[in-house]
Protein backbone atom coordinates (compact mmCIF):
# COMPACT_ATOMS: atom_id res chain seq x y z
CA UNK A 1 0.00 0.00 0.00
CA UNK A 2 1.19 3.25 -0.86
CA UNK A 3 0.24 6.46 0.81
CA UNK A 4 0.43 9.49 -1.07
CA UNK A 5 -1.11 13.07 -2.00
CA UNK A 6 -3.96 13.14 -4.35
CA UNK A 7 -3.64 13.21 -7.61
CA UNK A 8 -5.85 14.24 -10.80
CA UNK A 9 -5.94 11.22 -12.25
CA UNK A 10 -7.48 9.89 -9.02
CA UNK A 11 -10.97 11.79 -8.90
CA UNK A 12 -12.84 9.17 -10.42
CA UNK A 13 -11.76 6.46 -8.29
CA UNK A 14 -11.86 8.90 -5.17
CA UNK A 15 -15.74 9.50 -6.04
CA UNK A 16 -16.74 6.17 -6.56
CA UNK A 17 -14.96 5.02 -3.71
CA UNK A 18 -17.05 7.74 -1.24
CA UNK A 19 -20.52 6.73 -3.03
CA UNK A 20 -19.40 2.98 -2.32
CA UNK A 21 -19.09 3.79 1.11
CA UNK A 22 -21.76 6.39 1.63
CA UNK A 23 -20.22 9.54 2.02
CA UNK A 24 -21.71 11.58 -0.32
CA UNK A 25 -25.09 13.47 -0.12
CA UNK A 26 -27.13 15.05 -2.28
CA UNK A 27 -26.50 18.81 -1.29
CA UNK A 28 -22.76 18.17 -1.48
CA UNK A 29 -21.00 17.82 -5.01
CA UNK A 30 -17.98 15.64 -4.45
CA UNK A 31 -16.05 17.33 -7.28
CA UNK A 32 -16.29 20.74 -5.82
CA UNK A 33 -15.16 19.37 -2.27
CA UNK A 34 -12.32 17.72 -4.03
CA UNK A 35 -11.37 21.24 -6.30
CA UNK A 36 -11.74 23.38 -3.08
CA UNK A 37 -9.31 20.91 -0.91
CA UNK A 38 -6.35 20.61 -3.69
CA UNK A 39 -6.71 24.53 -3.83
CA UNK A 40 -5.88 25.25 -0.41
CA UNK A 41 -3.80 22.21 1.39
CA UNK A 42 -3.32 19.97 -1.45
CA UNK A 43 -0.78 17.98 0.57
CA UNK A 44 -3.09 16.80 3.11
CA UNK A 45 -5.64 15.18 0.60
CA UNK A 46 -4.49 11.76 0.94
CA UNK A 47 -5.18 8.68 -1.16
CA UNK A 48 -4.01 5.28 -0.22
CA UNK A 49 -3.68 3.36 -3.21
CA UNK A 50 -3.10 -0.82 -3.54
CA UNK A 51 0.22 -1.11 -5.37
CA UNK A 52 -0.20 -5.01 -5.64
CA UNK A 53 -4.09 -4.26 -7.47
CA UNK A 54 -2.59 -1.34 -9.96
CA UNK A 55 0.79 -3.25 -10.94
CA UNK A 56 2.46 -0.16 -10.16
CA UNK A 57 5.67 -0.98 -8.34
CA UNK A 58 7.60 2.26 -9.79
CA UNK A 59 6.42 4.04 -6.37
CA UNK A 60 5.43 7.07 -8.28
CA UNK A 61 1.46 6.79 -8.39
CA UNK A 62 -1.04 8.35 -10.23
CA UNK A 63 -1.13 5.89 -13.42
CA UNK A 64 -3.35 3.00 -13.27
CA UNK A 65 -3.47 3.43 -9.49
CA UNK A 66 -6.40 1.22 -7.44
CA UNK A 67 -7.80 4.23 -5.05
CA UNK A 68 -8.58 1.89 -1.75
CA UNK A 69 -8.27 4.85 0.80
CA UNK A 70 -8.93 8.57 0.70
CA UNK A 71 -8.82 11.38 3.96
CA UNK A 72 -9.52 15.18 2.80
CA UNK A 73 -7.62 16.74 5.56
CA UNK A 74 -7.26 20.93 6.43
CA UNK A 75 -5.82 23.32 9.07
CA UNK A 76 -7.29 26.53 9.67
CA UNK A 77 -4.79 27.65 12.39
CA UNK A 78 -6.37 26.19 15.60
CA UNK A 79 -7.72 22.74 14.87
CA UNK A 80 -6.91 20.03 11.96
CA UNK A 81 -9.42 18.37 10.23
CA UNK A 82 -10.14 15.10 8.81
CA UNK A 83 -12.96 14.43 6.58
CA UNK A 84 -13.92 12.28 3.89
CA UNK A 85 -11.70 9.06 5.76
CA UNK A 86 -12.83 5.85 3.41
CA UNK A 87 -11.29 2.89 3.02
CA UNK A 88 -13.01 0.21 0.42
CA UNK A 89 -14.78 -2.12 1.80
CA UNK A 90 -13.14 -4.98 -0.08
CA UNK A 91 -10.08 -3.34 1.77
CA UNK A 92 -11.37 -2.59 5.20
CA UNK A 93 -9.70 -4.96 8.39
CA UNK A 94 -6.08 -4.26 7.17
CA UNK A 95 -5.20 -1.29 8.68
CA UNK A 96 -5.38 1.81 5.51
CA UNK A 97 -7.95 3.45 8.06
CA UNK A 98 -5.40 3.51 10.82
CA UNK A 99 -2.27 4.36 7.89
CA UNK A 100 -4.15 7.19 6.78
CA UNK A 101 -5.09 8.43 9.57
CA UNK A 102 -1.49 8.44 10.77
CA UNK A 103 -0.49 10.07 8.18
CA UNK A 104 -3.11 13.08 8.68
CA UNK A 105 -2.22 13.65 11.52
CA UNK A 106 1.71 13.67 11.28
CA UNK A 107 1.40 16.08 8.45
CA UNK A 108 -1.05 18.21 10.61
CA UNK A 109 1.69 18.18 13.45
CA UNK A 110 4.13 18.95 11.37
CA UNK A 111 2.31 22.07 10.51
CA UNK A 112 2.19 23.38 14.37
CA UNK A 113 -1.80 22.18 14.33
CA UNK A 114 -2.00 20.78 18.79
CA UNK A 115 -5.40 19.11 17.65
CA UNK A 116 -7.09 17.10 15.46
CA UNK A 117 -11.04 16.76 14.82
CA UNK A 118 -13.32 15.05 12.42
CA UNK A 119 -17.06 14.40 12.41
CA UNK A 120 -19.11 11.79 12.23
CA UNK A 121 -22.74 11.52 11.87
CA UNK A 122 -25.38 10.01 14.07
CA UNK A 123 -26.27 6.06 13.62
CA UNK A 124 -22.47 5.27 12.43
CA UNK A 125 -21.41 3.06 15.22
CA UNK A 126 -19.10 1.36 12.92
CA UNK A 127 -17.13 4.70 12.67
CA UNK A 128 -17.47 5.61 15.96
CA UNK A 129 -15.67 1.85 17.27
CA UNK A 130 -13.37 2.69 14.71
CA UNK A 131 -12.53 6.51 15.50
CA UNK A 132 -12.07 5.41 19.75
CA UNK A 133 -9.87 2.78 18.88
CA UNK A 134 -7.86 5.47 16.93
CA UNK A 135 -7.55 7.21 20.04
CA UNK A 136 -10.47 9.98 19.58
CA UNK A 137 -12.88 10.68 21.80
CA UNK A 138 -16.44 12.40 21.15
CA UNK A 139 -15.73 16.26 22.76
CA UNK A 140 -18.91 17.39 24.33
CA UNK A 141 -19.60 19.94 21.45
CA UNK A 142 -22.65 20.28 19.14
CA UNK A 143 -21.47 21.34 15.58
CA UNK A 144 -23.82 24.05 13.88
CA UNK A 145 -23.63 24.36 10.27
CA UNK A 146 -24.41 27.30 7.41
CA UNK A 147 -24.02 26.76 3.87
CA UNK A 148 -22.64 29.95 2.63
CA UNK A 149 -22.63 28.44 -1.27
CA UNK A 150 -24.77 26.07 -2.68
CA UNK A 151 -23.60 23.48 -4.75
């Protein structure tokens, strides 16, 4: 498995793999989330991509890579971010959620960021087991959102 930015040639794969796994609603146009994140921290949009699936073995990515992983990560200053964290479900049990998420947040710390946060809606107990055995903890906050443009 290879860990590595996002690339262009990935947005296909990184779309299909959210709708596989339910991310995506209605009132939220993947494309734009993805064109928004690579224009301000395109570093910390992370794909993990199966090496052994895409016959890649040059290291360099991109190609004919097999998206199995994604987390759309950002830093505003005070707190990190992680959002969009999907690993395929033909993939899932091998550790990519716990590689990416590694990976988020070393490249958070590395940018002075003391905490990370992510959401995760009501009913997904599968993502909450998965998020406290990463070492999160639900903060005793209620997020309030505004959509400021509609996509």
């Amino acid at each position: 498995m290879l860990l590595r930015p996002f690339a262009e040639t990935d947005r296909a794969a990184v779309v299909a793999l959210w709708c596989e796994v339910g991310l995506t609603r209605p009132w939220n146009d993947p494309g734009k989330d993805i064109d928004r994140a690579v224009a301000t921290w395109p570093d910390l949009f992370l794909v993990a991509e199966d090496a052994a699936a895409s016959g890649d073995d040059d290291g360099e990515g991109g190609g004919s890579a097999v998206v199995v992983g994604t987390a759309l990560c950002g830093y505003d200053g005070h707190r990190g971010w992680i959002y969009y964290l999907a690993v395929a479900p033909t993939h899932q049990g091998r550790g990519i959620g716990r590689a990416l998420i590694a990976e988020a947040e070393s490249r958070l710390e590395a940018l002075g960021c003391p905490k990370a946060m992510l959401m995760v809606r009501r009913g997904n107990e599968k993502a909450h087991g998965f998020y406290g055995g990463s070492g999160y903890a639900e903060d005793e906050v209620v997020t309030f959102g505004k959509r400021l443009i509609a996509d």
